[in-house]
C-alpha atoms as a PDB file:
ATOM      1  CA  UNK A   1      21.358  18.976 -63.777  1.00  0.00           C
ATOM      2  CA  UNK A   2      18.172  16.599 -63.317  1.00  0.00           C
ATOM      3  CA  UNK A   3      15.381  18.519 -63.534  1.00  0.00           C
ATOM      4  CA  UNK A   4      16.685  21.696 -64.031  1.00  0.00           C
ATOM      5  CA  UNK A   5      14.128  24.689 -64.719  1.00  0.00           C
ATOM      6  CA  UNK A   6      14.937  28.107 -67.608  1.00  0.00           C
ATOM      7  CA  UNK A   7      16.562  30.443 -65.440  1.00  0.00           C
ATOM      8  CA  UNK A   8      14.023  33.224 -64.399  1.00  0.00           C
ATOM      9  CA  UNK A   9      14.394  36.089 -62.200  1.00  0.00           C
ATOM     10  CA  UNK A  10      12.569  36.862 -59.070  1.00  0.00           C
ATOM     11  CA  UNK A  11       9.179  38.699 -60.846  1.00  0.00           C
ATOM     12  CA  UNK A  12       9.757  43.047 -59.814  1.00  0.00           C
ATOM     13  CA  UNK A  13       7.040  44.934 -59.720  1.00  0.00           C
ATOM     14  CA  UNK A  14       5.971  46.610 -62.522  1.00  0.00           C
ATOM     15  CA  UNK A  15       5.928  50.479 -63.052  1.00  0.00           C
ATOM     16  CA  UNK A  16       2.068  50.673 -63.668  1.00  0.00           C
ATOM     17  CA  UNK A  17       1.584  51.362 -60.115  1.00  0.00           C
ATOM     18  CA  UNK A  18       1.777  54.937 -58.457  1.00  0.00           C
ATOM     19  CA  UNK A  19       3.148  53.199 -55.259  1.00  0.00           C
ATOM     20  CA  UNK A  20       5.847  51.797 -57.312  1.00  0.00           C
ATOM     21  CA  UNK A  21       7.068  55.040 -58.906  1.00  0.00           C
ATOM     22  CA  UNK A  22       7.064  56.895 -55.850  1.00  0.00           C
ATOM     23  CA  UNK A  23       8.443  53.290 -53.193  1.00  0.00           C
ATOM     24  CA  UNK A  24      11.722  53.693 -51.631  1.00  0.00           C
ATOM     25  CA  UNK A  25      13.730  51.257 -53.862  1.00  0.00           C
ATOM     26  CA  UNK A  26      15.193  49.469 -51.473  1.00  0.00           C
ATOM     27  CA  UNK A  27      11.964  48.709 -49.871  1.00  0.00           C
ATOM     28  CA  UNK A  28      10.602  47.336 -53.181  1.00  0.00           C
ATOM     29  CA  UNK A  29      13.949  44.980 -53.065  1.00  0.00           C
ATOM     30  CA  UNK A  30      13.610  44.150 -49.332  1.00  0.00           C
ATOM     31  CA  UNK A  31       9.732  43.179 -50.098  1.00  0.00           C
ATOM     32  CA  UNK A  32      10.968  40.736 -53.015  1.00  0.00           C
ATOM     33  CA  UNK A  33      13.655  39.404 -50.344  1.00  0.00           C
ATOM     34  CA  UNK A  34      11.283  38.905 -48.004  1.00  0.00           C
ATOM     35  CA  UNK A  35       8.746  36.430 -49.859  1.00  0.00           C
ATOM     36  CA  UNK A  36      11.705  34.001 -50.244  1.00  0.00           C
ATOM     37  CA  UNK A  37      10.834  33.339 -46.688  1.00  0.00           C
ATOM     38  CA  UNK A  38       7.536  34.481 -45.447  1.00  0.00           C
ATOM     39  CA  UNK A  39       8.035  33.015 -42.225  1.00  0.00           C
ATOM     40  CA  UNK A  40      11.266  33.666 -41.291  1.00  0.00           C
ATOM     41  CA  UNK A  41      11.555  37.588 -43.413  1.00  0.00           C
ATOM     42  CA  UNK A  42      14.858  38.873 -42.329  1.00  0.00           C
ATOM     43  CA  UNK A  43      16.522  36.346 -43.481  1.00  0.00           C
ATOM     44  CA  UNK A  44      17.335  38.192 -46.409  1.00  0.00           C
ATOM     45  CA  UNK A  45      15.356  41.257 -46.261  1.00  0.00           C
ATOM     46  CA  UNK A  46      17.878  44.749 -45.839  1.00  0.00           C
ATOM     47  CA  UNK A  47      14.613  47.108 -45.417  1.00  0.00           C
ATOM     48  CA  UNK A  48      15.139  50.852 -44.979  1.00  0.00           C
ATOM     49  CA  UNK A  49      16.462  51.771 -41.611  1.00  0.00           C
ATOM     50  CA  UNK A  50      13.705  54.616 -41.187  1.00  0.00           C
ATOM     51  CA  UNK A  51      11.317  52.107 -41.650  1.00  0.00           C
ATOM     52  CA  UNK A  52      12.237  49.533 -38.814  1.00  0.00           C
ATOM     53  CA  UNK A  53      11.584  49.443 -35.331  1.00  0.00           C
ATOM     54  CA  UNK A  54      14.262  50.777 -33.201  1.00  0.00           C
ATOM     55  CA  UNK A  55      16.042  49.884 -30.768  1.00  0.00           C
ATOM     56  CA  UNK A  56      19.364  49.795 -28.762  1.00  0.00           C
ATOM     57  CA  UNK A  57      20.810  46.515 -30.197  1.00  0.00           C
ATOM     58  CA  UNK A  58      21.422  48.390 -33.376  1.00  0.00           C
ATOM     59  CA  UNK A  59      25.040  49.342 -34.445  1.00  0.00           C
ATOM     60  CA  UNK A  60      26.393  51.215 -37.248  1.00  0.00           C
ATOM     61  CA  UNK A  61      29.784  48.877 -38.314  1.00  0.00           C
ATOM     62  CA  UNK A  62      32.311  51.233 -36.684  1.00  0.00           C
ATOM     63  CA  UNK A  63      30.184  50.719 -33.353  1.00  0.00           C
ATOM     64  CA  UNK A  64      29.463  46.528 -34.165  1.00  0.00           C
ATOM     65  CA  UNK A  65      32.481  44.579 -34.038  1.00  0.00           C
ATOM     66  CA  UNK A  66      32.943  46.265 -30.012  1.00  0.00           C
ATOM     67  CA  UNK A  67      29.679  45.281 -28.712  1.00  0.00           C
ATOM     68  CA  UNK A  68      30.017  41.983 -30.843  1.00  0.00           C
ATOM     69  CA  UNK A  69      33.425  41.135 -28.827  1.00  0.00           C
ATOM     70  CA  UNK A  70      31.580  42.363 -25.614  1.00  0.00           C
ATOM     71  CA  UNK A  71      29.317  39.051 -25.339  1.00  0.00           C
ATOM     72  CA  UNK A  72      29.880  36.318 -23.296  1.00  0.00           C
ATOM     73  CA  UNK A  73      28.053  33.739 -25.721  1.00  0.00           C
ATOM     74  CA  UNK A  74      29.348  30.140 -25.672  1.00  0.00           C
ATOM     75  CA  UNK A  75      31.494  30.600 -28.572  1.00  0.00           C
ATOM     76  CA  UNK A  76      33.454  33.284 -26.767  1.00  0.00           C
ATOM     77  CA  UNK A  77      34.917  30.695 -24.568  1.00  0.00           C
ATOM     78  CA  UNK A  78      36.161  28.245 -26.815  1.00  0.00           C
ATOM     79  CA  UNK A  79      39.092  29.714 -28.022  1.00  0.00           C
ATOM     80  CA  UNK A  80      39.997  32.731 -29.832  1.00  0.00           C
ATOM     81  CA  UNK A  81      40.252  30.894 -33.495  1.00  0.00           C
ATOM     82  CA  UNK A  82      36.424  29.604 -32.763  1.00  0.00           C
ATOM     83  CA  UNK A  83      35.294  33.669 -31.505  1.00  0.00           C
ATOM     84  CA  UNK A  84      37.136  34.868 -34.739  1.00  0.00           C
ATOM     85  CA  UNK A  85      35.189  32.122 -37.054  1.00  0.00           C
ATOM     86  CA  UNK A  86      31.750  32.716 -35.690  1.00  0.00           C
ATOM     87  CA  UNK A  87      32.515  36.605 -36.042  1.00  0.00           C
ATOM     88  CA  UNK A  88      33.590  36.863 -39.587  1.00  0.00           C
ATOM     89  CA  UNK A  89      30.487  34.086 -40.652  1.00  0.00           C
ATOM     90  CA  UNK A  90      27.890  36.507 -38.866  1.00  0.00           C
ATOM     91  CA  UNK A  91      29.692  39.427 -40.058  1.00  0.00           C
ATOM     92  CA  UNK A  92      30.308  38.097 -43.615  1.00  0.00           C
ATOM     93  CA  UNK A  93      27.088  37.118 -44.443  1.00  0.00           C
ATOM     94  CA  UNK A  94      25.642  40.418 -42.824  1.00  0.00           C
ATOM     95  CA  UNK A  95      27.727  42.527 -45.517  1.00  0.00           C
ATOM     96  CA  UNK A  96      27.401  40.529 -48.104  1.00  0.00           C
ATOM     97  CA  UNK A  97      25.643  37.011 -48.006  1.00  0.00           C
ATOM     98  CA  UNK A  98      22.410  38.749 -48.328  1.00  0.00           C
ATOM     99  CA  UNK A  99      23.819  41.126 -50.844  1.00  0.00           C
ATOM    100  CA  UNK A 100      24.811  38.173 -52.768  1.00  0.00           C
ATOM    101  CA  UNK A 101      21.016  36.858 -52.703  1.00  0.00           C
ATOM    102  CA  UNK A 102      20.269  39.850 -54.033  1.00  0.00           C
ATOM    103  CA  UNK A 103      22.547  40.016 -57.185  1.00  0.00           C
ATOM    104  CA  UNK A 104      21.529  36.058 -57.602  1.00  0.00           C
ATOM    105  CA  UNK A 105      17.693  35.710 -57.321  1.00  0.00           C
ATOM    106  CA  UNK A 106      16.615  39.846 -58.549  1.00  0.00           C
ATOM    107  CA  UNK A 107      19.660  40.858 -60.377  1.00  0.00           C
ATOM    108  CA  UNK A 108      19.867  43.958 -58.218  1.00  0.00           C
ATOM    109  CA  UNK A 109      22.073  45.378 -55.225  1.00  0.00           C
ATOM    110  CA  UNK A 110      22.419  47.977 -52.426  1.00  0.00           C
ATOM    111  CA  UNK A 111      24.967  49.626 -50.747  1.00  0.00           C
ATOM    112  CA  UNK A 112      26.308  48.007 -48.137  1.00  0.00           C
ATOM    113  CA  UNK A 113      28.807  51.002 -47.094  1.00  0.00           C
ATOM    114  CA  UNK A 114      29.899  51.897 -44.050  1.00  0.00           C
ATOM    115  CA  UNK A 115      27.763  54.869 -44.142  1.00  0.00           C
ATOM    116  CA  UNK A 116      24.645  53.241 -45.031  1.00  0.00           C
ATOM    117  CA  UNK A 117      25.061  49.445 -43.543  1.00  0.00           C
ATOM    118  CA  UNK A 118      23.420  49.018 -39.828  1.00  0.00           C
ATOM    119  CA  UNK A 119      23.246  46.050 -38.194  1.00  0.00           C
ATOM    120  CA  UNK A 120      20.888  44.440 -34.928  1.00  0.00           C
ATOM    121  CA  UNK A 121      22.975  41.668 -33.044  1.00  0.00           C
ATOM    122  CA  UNK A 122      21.003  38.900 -30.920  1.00  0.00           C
ATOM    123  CA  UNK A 123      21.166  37.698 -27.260  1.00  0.00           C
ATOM    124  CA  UNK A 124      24.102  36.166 -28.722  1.00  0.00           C
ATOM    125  CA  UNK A 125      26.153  39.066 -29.902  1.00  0.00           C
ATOM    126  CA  UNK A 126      25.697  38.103 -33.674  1.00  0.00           C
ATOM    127  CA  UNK A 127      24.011  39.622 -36.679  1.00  0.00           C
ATOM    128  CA  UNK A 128      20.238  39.015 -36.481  1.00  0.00           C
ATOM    129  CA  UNK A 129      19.120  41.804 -39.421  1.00  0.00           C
ATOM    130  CA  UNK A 130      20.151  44.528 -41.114  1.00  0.00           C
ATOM    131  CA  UNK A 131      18.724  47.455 -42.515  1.00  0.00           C
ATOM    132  CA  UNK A 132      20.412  50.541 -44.807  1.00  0.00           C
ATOM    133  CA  UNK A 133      19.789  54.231 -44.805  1.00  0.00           C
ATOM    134  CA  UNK A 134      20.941  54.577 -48.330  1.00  0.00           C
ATOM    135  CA  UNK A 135      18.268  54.184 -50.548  1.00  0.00           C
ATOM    136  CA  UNK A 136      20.728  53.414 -53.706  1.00  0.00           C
ATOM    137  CA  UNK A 137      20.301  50.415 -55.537  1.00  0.00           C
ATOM    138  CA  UNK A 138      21.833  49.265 -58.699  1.00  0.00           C
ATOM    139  CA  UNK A 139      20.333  47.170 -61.399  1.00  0.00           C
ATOM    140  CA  UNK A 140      20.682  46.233 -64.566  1.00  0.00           C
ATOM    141  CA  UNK A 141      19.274  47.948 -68.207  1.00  0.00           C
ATOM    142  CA  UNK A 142      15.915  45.946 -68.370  1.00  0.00           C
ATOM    143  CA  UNK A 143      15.093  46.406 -65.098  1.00  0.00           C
ATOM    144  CA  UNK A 144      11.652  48.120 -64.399  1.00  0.00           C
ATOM    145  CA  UNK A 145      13.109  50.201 -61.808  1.00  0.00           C
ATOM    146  CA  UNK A 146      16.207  51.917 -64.263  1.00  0.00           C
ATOM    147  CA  UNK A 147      15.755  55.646 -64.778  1.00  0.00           C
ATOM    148  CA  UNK A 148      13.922  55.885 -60.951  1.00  0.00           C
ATOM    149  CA  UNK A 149      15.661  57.900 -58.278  1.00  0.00           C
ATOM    150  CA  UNK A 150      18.348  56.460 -56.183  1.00  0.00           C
ATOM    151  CA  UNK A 151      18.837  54.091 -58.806  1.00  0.00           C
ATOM    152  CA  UNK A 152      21.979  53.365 -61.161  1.00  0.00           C
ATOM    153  CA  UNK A 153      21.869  51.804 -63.608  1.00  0.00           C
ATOM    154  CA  UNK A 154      24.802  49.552 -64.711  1.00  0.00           C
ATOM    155  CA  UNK A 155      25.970  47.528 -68.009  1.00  0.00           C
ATOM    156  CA  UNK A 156      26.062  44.048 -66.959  1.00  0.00           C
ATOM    157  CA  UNK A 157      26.134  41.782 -64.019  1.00  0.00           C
ATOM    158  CA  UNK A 158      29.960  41.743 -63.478  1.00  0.00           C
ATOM    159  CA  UNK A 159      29.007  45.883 -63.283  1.00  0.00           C
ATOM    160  CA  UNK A 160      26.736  45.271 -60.841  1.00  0.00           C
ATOM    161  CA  UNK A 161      28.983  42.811 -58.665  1.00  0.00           C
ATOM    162  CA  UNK A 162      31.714  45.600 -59.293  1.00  0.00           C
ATOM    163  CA  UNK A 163      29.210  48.552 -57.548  1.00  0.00           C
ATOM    164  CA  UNK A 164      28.163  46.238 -54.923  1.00  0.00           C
ATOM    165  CA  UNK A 165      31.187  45.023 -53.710  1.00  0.00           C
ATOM    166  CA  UNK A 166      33.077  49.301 -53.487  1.00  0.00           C
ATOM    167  CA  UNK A 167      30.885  49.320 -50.484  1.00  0.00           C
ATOM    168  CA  UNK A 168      30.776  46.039 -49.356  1.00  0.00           C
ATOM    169  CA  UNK A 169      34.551  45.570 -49.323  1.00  0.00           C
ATOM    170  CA  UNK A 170      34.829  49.482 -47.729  1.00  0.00           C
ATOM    171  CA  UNK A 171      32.813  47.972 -44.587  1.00  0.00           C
ATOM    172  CA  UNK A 172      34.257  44.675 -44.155  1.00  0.00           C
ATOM    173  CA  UNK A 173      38.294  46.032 -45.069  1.00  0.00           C
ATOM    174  CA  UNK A 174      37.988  47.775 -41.170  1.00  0.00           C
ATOM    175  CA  UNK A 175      35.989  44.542 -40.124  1.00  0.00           C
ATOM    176  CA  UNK A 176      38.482  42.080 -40.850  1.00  0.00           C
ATOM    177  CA  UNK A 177      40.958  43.833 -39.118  1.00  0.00           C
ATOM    178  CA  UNK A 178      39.166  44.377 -36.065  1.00  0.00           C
ATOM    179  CA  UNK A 179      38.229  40.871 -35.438  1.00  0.00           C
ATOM    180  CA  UNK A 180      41.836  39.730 -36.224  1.00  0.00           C
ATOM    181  CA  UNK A 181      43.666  42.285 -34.142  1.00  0.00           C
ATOM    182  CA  UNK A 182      41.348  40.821 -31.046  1.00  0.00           C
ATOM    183  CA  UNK A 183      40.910  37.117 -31.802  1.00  0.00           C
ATOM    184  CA  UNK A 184      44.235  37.053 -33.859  1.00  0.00           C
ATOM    185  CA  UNK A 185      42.281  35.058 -36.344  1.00  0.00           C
ATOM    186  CA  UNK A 186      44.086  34.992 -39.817  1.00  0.00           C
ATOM    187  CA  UNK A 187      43.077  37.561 -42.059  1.00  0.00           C
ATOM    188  CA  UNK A 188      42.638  35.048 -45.132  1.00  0.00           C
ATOM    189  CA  UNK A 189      41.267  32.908 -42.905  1.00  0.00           C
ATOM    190  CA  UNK A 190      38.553  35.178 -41.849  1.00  0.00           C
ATOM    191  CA  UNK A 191      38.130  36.398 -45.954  1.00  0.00           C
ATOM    192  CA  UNK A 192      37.592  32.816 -46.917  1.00  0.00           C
ATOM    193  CA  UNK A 193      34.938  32.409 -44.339  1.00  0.00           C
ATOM    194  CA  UNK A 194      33.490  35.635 -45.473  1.00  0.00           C
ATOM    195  CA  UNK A 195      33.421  33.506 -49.243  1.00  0.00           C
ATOM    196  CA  UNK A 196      31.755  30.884 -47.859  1.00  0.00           C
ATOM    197  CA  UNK A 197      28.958  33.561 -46.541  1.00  0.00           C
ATOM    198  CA  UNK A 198      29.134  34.683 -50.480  1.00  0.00           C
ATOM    199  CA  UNK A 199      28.238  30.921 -52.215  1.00  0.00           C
ATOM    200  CA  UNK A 200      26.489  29.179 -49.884  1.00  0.00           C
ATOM    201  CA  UNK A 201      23.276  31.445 -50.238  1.00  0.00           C
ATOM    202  CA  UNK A 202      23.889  32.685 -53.691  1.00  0.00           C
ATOM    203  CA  UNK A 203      23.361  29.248 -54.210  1.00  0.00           C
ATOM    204  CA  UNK A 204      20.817  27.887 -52.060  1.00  0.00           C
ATOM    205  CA  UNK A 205      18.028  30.601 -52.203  1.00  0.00           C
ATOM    206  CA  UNK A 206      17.522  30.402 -56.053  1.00  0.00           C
ATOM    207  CA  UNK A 207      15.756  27.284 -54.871  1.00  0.00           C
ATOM    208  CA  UNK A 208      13.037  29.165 -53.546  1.00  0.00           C
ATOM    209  CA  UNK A 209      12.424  31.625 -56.215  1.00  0.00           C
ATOM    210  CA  UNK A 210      12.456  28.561 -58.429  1.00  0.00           C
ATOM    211  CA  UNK A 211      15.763  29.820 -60.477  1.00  0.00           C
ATOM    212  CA  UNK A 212      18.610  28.163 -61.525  1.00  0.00           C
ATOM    213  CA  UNK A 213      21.740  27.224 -58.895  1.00  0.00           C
ATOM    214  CA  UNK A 214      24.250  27.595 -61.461  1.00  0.00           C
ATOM    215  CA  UNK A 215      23.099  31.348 -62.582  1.00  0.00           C
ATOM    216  CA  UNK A 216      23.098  32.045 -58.871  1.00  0.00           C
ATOM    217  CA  UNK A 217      26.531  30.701 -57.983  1.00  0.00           C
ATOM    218  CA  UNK A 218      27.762  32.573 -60.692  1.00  0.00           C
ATOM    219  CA  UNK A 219      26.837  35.681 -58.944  1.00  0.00           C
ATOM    220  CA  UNK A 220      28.169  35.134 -55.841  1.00  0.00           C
ATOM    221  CA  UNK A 221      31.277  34.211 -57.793  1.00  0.00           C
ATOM    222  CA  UNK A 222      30.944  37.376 -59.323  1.00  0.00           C
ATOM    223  CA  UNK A 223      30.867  38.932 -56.681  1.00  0.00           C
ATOM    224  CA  UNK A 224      34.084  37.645 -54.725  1.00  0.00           C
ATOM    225  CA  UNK A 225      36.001  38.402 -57.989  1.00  0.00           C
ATOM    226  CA  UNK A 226      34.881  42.199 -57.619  1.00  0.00           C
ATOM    227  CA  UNK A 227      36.185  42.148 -53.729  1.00  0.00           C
ATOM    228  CA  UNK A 228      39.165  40.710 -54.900  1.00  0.00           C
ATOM    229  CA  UNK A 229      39.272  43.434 -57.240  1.00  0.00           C
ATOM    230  CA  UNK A 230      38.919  45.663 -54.546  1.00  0.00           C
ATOM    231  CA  UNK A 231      41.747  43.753 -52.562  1.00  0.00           C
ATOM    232  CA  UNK A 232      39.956  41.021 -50.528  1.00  0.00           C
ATOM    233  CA  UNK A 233      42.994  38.000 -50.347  1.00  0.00           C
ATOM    234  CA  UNK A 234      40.590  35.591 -50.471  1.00  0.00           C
ATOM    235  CA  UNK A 235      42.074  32.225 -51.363  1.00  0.00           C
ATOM    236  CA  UNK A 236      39.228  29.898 -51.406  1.00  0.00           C
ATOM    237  CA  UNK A 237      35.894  29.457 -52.613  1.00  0.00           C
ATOM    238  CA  UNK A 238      34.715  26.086 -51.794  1.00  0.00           C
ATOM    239  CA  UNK A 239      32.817  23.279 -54.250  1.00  0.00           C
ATOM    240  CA  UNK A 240      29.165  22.101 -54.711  1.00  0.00           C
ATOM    241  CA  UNK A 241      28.111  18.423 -54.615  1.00  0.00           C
ATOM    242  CA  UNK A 242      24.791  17.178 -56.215  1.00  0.00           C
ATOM    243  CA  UNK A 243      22.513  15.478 -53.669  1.00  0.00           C
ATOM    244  CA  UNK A 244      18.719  13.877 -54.128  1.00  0.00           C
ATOM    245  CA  UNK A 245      16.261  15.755 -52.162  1.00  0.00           C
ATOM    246  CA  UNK A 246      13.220  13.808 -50.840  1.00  0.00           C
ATOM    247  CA  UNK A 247      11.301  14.569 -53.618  1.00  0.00           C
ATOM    248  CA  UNK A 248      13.886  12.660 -55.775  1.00  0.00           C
ATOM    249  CA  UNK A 249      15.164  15.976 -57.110  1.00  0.00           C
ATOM    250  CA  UNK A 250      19.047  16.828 -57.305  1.00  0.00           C
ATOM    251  CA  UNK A 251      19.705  19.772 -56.033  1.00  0.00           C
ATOM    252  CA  UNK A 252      23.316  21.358 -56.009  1.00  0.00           C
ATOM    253  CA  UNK A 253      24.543  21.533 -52.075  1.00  0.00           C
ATOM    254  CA  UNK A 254      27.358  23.850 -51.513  1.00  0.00           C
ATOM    255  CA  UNK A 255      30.361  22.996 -49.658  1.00  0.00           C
ATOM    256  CA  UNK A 256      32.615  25.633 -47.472  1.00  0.00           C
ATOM    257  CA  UNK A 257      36.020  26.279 -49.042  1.00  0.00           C
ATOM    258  CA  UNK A 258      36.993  27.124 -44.863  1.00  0.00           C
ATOM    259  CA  UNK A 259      35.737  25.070 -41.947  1.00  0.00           C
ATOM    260  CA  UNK A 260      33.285  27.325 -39.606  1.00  0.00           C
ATOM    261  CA  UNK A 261      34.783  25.134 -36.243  1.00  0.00           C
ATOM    262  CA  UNK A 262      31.372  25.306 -35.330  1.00  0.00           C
ATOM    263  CA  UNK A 263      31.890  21.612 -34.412  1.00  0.00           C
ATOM    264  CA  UNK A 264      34.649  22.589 -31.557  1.00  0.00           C
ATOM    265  CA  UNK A 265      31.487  23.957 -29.593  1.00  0.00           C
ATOM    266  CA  UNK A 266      30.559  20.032 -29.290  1.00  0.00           C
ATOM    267  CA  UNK A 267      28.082  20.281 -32.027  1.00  0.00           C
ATOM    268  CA  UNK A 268      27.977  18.255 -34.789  1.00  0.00           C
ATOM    269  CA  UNK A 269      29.839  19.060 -38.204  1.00  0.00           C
ATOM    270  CA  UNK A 270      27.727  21.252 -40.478  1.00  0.00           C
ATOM    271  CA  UNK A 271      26.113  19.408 -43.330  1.00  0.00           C
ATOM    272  CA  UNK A 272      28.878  21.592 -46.139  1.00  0.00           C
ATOM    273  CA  UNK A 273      31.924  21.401 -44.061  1.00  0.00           C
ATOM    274  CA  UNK A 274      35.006  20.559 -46.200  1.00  0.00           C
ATOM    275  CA  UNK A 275      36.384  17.748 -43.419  1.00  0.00           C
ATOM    276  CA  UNK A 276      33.497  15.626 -44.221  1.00  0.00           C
ATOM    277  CA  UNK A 277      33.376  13.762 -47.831  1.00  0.00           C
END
């Protein structure tokens, strides 16, 4: 690709520092998350749950997917297939879109089990941040944070996928089935949108940590092989198209493998959906 830069990871803090040896691990991950987007943090931030501030709109994933059907947002009135789409994108990318940002852009990942995951919904009923109370991360060999507690240390990236997606797929197995047993969403359906939650930032964010696309795709692709492995029927996995961004740089711009219906809540098709060439 035009323009294309070596493929670098996100820079980790280095061991030098007492802070570092003695930091919660996945706060040391949540702070490299963070800087992707200074100004809008928990976008991909999954901080220690001790350390954030509290409140009632905070659900553990056996307590979520009841308060998340409770809302009466707009997309609750659409139609059940539209409710079950927005669910399993918010959901999706809760469990694992961030996780996938993670494995892309710092080659490291947390546990996104039931027993650690927690998740704050919005006015609208959706995800707006998580946080875990597992401090366990896994990372690779070189990394400056191997032989630290809570951390494992695995072979190689398809190792790490592997660890991330045991708890990943553990959370989102009961998930699925909630949201399809109420909405009567497909199942596939809802795993394919759950892809889609995979790629699209595994390949976006690389952008801003000014790493390759490609390497980061290849994560999240990583990554939905592993909850295959695990027994995820997901069926599709959507493309990538090259545009020219303003700068006159090409950039790679993913494109869903599922359609979101967000446009049946009379907005306009997203700018990836697969029924627009």
């Amino acid at each position: 690709m035009a323009g294309h830069s070596a493929v670098r990871l996100l820079s980790r803090p280095t061991c030098e520092s007492h802070f570092v040896t003695e930091a919660n691990p996945v706060m040391l991950l949540a702070d490299q998350l963070r800087a992707l987007t200074p100004d809008t943090p928990h976008s991909y931030a999954a901080p220690d749950f001790a350390r954030v501030p509290q409140s009632p709109d905070w659900f553990t994933p056996r307590e979520v997917t009841q308060s998340m059907l409770a809302s009466e947002a707009a997309h609750t009135q659409v139609g059940p297939a539209v409710f079950g789409a927005r669910l399993a994108g918010s959901l999706g990318y809760a469990a694992v879109g961030r996780l996938a940002v993670a494995l892309a852009v710092a080659g490291r990942a947390y546990d996104t089990g039931p027993d650690s995951l927690m998740l704050r919904l919005d006015e609208e009923g959706l995800v707006a941040q998580i946080a875990l109370r597992s401090p366990r991360l896994a990372v690779l060999p070189d990394d400056s944070l191997a032989g630290g507690p809570h951390v494992t240390v695995v072979q190689d990236r398809a190792a790490l996928a592997s660890w991330a997606a045991r708890g990943a797929y553990a959370t989102l197995s009961v998930l699925v089935e909630q949201v399809h047993a109420h909405t009567r969403y497909g199942t596939v359906a809802i795993w394919n949108q759950m892809a889609d939650s995979v790629l699209s930032p595994s390949t976006k964010a690389p952008l801003l940590a000014g790493q390759s696309q490609e390497e980061g795709r290849a994560a999240g692709q990583l990554l939905l092989d592993a909850l295959v492995a695990e027994g995820a029927p997901i069926r599709r996995r959507g493309t990538v198209r090259t545009v020219c961004t303003e700068a006159g740089r090409e950039v790679l711009d993913p494109v869903r493998g599922m359609c979101c219906l967000f446009y049946r809540q009379d907005e306009e098709k997203c700018g990836g959906c697969p029924l627009v060439k």
